[in-house]
Protein backbone atom coordinates (compact mmCIF):
# COMPACT_ATOMS: atom_id res chain seq x y z
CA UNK A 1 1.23 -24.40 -31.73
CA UNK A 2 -0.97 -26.78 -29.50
CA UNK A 3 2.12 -28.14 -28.00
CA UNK A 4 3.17 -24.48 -26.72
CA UNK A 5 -0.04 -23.60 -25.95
CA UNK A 6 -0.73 -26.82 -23.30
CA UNK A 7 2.53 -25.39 -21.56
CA UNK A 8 1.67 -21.94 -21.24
CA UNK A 9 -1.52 -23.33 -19.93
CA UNK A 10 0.24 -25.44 -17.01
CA UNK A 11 2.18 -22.38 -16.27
CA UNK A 12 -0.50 -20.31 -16.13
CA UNK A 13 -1.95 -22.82 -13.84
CA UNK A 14 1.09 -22.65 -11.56
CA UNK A 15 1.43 -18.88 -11.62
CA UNK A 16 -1.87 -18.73 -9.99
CA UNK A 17 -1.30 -21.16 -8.29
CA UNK A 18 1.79 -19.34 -6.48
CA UNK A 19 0.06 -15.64 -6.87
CA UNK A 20 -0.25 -13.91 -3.31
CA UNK A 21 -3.11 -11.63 -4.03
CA UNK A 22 -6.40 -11.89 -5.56
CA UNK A 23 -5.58 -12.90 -9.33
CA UNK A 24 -8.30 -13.63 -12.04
CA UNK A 25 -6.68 -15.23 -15.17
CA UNK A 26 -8.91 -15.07 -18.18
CA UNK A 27 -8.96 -18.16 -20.82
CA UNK A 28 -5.56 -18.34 -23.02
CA UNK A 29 -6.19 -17.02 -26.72
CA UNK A 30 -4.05 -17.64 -29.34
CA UNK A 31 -4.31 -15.13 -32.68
CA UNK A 32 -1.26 -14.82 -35.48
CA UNK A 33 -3.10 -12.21 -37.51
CA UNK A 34 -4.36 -8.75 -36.91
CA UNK A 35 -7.81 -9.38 -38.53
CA UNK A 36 -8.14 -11.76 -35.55
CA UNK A 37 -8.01 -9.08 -32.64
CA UNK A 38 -11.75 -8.19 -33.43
CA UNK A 39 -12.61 -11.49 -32.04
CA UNK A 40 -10.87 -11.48 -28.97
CA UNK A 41 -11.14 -7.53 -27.89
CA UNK A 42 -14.20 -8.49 -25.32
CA UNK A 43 -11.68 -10.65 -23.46
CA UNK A 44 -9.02 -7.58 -23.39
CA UNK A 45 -11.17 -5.30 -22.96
CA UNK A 46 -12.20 -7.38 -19.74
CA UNK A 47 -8.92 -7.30 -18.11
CA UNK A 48 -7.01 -5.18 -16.38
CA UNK A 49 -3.31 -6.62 -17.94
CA UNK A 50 -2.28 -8.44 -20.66
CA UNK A 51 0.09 -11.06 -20.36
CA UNK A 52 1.12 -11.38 -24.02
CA UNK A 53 3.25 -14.68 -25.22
CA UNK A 54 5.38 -13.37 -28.06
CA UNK A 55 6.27 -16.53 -30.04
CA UNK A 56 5.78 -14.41 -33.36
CA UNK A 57 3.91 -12.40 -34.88
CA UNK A 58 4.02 -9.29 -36.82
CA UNK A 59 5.02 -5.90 -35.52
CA UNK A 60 1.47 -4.35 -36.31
CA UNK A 61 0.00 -7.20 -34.48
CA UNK A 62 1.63 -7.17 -31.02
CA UNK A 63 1.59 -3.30 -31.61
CA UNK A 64 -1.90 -3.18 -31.58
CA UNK A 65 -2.28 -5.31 -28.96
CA UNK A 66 -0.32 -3.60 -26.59
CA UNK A 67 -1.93 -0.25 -27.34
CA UNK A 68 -4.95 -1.18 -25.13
CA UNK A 69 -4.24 -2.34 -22.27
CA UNK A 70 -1.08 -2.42 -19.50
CA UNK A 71 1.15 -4.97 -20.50
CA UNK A 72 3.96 -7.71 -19.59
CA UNK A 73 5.74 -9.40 -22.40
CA UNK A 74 6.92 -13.20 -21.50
CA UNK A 75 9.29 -14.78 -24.36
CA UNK A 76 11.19 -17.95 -23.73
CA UNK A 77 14.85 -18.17 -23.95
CA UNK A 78 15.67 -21.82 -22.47
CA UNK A 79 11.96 -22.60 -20.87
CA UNK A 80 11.01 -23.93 -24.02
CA UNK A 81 11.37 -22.83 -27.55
CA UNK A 82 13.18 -19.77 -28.15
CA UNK A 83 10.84 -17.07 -28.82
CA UNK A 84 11.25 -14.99 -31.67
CA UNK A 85 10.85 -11.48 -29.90
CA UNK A 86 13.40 -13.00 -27.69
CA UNK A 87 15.74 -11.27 -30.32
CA UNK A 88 14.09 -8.34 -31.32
CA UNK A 89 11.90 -7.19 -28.60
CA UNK A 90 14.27 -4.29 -28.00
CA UNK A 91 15.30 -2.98 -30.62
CA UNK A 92 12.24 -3.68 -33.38
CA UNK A 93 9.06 -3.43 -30.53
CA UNK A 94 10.33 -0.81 -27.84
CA UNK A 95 12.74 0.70 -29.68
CA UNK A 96 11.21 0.32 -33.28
CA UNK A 97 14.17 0.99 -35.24
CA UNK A 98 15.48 4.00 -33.26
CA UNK A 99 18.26 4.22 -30.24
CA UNK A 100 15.41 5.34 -27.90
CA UNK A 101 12.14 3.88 -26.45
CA UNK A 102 9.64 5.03 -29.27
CA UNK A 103 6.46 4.28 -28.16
CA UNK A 104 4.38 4.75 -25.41
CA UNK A 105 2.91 1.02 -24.11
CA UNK A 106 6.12 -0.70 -22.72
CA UNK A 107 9.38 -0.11 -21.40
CA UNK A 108 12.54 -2.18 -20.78
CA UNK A 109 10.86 -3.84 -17.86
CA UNK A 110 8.03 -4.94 -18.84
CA UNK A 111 9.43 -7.70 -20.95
CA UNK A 112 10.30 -11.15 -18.91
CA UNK A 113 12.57 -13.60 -19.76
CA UNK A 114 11.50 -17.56 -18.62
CA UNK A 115 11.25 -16.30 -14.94
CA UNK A 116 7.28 -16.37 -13.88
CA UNK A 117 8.94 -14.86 -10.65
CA UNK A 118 9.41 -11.94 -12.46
CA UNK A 119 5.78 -12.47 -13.79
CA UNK A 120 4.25 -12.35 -10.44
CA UNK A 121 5.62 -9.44 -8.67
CA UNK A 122 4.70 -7.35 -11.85
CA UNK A 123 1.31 -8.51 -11.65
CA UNK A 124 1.38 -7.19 -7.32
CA UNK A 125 2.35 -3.90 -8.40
CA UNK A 126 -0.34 -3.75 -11.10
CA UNK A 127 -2.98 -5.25 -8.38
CA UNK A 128 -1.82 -2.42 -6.35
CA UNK A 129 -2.47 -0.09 -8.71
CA UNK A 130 -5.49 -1.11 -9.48
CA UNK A 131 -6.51 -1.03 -5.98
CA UNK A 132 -4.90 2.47 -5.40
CA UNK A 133 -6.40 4.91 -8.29
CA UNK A 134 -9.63 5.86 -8.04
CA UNK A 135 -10.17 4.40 -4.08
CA UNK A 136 -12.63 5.90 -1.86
CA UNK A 137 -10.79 7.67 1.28
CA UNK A 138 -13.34 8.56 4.16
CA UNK A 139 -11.84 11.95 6.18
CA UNK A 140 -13.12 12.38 9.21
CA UNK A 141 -13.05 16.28 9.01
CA UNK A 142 -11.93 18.41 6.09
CA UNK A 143 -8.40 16.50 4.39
CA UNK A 144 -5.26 17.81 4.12
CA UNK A 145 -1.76 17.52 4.13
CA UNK A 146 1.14 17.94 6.48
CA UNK A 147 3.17 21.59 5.36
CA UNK A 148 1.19 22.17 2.25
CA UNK A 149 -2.62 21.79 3.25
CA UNK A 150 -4.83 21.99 0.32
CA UNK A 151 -2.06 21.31 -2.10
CA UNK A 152 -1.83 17.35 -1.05
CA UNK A 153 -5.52 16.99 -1.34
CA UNK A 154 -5.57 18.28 -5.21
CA UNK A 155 -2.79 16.52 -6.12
CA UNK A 156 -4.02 12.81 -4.32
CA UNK A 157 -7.19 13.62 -6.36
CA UNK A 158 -5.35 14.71 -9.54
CA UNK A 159 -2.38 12.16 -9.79
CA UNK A 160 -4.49 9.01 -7.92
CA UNK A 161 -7.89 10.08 -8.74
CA UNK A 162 -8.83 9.64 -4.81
CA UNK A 163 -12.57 9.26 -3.95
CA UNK A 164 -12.21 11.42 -0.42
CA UNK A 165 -15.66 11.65 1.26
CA UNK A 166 -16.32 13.88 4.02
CA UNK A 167 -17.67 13.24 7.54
CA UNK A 168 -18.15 16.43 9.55
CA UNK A 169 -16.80 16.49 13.18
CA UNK A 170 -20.33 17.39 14.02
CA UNK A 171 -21.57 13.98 12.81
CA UNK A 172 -19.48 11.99 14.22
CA UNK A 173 -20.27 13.92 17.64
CA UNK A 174 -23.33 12.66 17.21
CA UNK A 175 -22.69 8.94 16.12
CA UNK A 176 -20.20 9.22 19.42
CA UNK A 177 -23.03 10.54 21.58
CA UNK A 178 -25.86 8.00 20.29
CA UNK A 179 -23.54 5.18 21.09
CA UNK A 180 -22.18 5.92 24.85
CA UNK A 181 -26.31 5.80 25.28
CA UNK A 182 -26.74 2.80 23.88
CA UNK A 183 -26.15 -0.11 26.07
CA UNK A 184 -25.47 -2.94 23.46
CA UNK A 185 -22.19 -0.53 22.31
CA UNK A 186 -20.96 -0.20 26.11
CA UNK A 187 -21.26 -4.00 26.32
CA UNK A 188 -19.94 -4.85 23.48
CA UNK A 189 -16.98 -2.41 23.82
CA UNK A 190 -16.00 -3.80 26.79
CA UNK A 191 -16.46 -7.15 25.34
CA UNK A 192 -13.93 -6.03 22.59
CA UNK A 193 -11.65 -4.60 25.34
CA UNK A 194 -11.68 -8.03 27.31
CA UNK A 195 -10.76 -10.07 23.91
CA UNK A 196 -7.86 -7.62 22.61
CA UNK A 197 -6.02 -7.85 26.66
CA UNK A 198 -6.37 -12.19 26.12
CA UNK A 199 -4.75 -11.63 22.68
CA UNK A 200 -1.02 -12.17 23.00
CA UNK A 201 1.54 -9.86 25.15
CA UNK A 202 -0.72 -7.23 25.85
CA UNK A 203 -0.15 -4.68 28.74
CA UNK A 204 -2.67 -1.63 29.72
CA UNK A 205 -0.79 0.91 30.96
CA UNK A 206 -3.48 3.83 30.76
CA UNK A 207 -6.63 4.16 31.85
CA UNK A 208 -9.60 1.55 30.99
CA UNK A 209 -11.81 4.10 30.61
CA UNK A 210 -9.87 5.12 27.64
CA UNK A 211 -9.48 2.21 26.53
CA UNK A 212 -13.09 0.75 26.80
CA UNK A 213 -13.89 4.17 24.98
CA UNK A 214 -11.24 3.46 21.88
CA UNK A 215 -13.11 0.50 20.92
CA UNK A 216 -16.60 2.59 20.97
CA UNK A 217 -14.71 4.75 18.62
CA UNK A 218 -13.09 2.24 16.86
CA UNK A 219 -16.96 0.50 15.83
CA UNK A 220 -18.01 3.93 14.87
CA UNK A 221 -15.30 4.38 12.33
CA UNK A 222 -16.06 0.64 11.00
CA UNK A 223 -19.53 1.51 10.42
CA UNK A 224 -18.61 4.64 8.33
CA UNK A 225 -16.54 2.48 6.43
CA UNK A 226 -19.04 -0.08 5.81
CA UNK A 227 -22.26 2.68 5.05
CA UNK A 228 -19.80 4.37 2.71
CA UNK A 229 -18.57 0.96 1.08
CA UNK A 230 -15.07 1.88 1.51
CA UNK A 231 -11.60 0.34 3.05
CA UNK A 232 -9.86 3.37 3.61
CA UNK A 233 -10.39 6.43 6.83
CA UNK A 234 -7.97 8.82 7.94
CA UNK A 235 -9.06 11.34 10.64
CA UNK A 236 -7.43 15.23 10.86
CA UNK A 237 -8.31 16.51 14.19
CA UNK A 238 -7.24 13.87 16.20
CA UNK A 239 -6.20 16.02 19.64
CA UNK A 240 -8.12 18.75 19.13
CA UNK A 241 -11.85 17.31 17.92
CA UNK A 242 -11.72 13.61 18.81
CA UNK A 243 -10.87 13.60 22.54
CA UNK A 244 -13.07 15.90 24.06
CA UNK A 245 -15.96 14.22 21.49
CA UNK A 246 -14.61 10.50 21.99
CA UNK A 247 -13.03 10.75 25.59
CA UNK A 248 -9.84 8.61 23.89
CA UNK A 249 -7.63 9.27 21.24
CA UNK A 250 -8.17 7.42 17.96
CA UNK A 251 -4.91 5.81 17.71
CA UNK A 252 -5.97 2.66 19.12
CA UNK A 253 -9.23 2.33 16.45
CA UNK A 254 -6.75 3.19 14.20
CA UNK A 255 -4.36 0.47 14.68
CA UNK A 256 -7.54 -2.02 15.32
CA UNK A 257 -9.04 -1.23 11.83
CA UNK A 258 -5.46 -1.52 10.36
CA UNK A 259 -5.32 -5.04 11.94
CA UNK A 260 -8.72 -6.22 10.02
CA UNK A 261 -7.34 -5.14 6.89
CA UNK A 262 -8.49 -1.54 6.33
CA UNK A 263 -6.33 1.19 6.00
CA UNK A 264 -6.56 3.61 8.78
CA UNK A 265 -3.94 7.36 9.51
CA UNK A 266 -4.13 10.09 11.74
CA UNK A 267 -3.65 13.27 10.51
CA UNK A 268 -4.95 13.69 7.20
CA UNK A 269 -1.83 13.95 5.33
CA UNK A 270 -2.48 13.73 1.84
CA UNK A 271 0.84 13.86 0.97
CA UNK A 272 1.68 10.16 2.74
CA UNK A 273 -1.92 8.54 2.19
CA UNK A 274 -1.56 7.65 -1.22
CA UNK A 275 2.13 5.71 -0.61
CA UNK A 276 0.51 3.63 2.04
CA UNK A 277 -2.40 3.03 0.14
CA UNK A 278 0.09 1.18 -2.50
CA UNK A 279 2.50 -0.33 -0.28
CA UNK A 280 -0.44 -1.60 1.62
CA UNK A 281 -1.76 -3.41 -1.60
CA UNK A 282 1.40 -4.32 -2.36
CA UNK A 283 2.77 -5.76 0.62
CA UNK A 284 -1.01 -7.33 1.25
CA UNK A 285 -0.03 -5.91 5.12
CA UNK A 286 -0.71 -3.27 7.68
CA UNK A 287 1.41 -0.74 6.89
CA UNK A 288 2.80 1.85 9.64
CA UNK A 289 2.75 5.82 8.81
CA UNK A 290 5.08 7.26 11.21
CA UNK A 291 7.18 10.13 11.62
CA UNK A 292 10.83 9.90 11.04
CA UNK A 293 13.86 11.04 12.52
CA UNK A 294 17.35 12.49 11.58
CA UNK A 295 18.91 9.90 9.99
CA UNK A 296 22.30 9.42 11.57
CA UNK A 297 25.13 6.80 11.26
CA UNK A 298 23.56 4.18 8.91
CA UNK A 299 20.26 4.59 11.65
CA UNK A 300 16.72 6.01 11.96
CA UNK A 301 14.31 6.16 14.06
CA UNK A 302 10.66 6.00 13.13
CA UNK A 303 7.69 6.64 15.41
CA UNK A 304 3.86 7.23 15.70
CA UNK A 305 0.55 6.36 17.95
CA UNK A 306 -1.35 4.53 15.65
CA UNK A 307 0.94 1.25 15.10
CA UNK A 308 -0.87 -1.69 13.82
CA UNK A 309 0.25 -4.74 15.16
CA UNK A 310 -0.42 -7.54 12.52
CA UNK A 311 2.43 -6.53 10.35
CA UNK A 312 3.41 -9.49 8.94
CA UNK A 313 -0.81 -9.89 7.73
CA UNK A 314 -1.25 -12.62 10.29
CA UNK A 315 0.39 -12.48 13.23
CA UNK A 316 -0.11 -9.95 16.62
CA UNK A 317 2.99 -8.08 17.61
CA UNK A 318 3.24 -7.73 21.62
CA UNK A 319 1.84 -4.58 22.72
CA UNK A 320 1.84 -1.65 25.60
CA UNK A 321 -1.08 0.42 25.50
CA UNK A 322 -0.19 3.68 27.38
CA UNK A 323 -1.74 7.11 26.83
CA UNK A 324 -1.09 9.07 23.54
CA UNK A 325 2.54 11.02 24.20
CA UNK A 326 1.91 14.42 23.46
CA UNK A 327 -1.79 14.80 25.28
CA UNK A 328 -1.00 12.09 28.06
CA UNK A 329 -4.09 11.10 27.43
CA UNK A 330 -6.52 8.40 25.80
CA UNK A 331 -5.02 4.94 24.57
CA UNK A 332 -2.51 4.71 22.10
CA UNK A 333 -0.45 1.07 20.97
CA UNK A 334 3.16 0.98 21.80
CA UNK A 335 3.93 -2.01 19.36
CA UNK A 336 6.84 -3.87 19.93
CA UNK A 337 7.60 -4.46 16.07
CA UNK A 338 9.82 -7.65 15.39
CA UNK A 339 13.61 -7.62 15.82
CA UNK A 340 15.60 -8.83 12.76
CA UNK A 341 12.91 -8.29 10.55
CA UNK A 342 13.46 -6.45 6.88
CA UNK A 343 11.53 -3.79 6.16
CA UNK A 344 10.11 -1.48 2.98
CA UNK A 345 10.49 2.23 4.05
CA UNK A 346 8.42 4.96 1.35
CA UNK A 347 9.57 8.80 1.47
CA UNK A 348 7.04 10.63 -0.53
CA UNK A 349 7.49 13.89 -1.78
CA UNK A 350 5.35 17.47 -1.41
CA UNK A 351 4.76 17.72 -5.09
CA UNK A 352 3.61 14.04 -6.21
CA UNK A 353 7.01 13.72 -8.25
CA UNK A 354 9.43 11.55 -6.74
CA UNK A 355 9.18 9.14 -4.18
CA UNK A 356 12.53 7.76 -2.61
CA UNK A 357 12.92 4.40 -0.76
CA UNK A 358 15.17 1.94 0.89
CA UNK A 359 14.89 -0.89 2.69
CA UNK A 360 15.97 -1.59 6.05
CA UNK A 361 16.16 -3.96 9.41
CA UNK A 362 14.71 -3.33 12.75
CA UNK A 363 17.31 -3.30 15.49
CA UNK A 364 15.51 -2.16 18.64
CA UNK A 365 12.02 -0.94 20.20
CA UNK A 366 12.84 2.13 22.15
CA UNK A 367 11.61 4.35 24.39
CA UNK A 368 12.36 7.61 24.10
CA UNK A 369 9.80 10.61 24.87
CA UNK A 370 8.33 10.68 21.67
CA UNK A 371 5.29 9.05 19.66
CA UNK A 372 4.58 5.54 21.49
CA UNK A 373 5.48 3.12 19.00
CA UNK A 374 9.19 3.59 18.23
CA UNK A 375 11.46 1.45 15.82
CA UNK A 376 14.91 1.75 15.14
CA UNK A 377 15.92 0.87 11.38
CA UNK A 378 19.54 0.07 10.28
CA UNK A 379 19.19 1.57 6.70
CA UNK A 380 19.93 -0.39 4.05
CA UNK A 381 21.92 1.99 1.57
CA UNK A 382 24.02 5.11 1.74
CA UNK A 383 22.37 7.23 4.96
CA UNK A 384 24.37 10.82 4.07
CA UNK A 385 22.19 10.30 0.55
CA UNK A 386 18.69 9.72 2.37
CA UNK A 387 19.91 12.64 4.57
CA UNK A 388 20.48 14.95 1.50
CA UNK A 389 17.80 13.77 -0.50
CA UNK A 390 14.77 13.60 2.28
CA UNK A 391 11.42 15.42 1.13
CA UNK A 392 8.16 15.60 2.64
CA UNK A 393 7.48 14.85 5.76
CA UNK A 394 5.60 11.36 7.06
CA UNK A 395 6.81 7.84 5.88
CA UNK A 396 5.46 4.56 5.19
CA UNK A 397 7.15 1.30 6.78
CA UNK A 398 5.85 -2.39 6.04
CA UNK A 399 7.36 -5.58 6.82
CA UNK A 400 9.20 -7.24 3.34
CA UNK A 401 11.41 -6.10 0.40
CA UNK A 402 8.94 -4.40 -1.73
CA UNK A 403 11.44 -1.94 -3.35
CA UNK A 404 10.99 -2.77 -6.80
CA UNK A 405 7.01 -3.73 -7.09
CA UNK A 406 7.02 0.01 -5.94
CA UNK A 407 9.01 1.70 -8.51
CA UNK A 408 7.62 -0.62 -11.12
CA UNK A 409 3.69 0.50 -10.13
CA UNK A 410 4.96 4.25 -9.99
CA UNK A 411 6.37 4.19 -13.30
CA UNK A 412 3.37 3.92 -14.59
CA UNK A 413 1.83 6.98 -12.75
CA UNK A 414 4.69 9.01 -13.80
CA UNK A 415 6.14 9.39 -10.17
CA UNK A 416 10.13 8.63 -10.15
CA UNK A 417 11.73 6.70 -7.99
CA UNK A 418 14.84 7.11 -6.09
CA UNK A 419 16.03 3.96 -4.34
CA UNK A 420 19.02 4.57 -1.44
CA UNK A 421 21.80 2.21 -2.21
């Protein structure tokens, strides 16, 4: 016993160690009988996951155990002793005697063998989660969702428990109007404006008064964030309401917050938000909502104004900023997103009950007379299936494989997922 529990300890060290997201681990605790769980249920009740070692044990005990909290089951098959629920994990704990999973705390994959690999990307799609249900979303005017309105909004609230606070056009009018009086903003807008053209390739291909204006917008939406003590904004009216208000479009405060490490969309649509609030937690990256194409011979392309362009988390893509395509008008980011690179691609559905994915690589940056930044993706996968089997309407790119963190963390929302292979 003290001998195994020193080397969990060093692993647990390691794991840490090697974890790319925040990750708290609590104190090991080692218990063999159920009277024992009293004394320990402040530290599970504490966490978020268990990580339970299952050496031995009785049934009853890890049973009860795993009825409180999330859970990932590590046994040992050649990293040190052979575990005993190495052998009957499946059919004596998940399946309990049956040919079926009978019980409702863990599936088939939420038992590791050895591999703390395996460990770690679990634990990023349950940080995700975490991160996901229950977070405040500021909309900047009434929410909604793209082709089904109201319907995205309930079911963002009802499946993700989304905190959505409202800010009225008519306030943010008036934020806009207070700070194109104030002389500290103007300076410090063009300040911002100076800084962003010295930061890499950058090219301005609009007007600077639009784009002196976008980063007056741009502070306005950080200090909504920061009064309502939230990471997430997403604005609806963003030709109609924002430009005559803001004189600029707010794809380029957009793109700026998504840069710091908020998470900023145009349009509203409930129906996308919620996958790029996980694949942004997952990924730990900006993450690009965009509208896609007809996928055709193994290729799609995907485009929007409101690009980030740290989308690897750390470094700034080149960038064109030209006017938003279909006003001509304001400043909008034509990123020129990395060629080579792999990337996650999320198709969420209407109705909150299946998401489909693939993953893909970037073959060109082009410029066609649509949305500003444009990618072309080789898909990954069968194309005539994502062609058959497309719902919704917006997507979610990121930079990275994240294919299976994804379907893990939705399996325990009780989305499905549909990978294209």
């Amino acid at each position: 016993m003290a001998e195994e529990r020193m080397r969990i300890e060093r692993e647990i060290s390691d794991l840490s160690a090697k974890a790319d997201f925040p990750l708290r681990i609590l104190p090991l605790t080692s218990i063999r009988r159920t009277e024992e769980l009293n004394d320990v249920m402040d530290e599970i009740e504490s966490s978020d996951v268990i990580l339970l070692y299952a050496a031995g044990g009785n049934e009853e005990l890890l049973r009860q155990v795993l009825s409180h909290k999330p859970s990932i089951i590590f046994v040992r098959h050649r990293s040190g002793p052979v575990y005993l629920w190495y052998e009957i994990a499946h059919p004596a704990l998940i399946r309990r005697r049956t040919d079926e999973i009978a019980q409702p705390w863990i599936g088939y994959d939420d038992v590791v063998v050895d591999d703390y690999g395996e460990v770690i990307w679990r634990l990023r799609a349950y940080y995700a989660l975490k991160n996901t249900i229950g977070a405040r979303v500021i909309s900047i005017g009434e929410p909604g969702g793209w082709g089904v309105g109201e319907k995205a909004v309930s079911l963002a609230r009802l499946r993700w428990n989304l905190d959505i606070r409202v800010v009225s056009y008519e306030e943010l009018g008036q934020r806009i109007k207070k700070a194109k009086a104030n002389k500290d903003y103007i300076a410090e807008a063009e300040r911002r404006a100076e800084e962003y053209l010295a930061e890499g390739n950058v090219s301005l291909k609009t007007d600077r008064r639009f784009f002196v204006n976008a980063f007056i917008l741009y502070r306005i939406f950080k200090e909504i964030l920061e009064e309502f003590e939230a990471k997430i904004l997403t604005v609806r009216g963003c030709m109609s309401t924002i430009m005559p208000i803001a004189e600029t479009t707010a794809c380029l405060p957009l793109s700026l917050l998504n840069d710091e490490g908020y998470i900023a969309f145009c349009e509203s649509d409930f129906v996308a938000i919620p996958s790029g609030i996980l694949l942004h937690y997952i990924s730990g990256k900006p993450v690009f909502l965009n509208d896609p194409t007809y996928p055709h011979d193994g290729i799609v392309t995907l485009a929007h104004c409101t690009a980030p362009r740290r989308m690897d988390g750390r470094n700034l893509e080149d960038v064109e900023i030209l006017t938003h395509f279909e006003s001509d008008y304001g400043a909008a980011p034509k990123v020129k997103f990395r060629s080579g690179q792999e990337v996650t691609v999320i198709v969420p559905d209407f109705n909150e009950e299946i998401w489909m994915g693939f993953k893909g690589r970037i073959i060109d940056n082009p410029y066609f007379p649509i949305c500003r930044s444009q990618v072309d993706i080789e898909i990954e996968g069968d194309w005539r299936e994502l062609l058959k089997e497309m719902r919704g309407f917006h997507w979610m790119m990121s930079y990275g494989d994240y294919l299976r963190e994804i379907g893990y963390a939705l399996s325990k929302v009780g989305i499905k997922w549909k990978v294209i292979q």
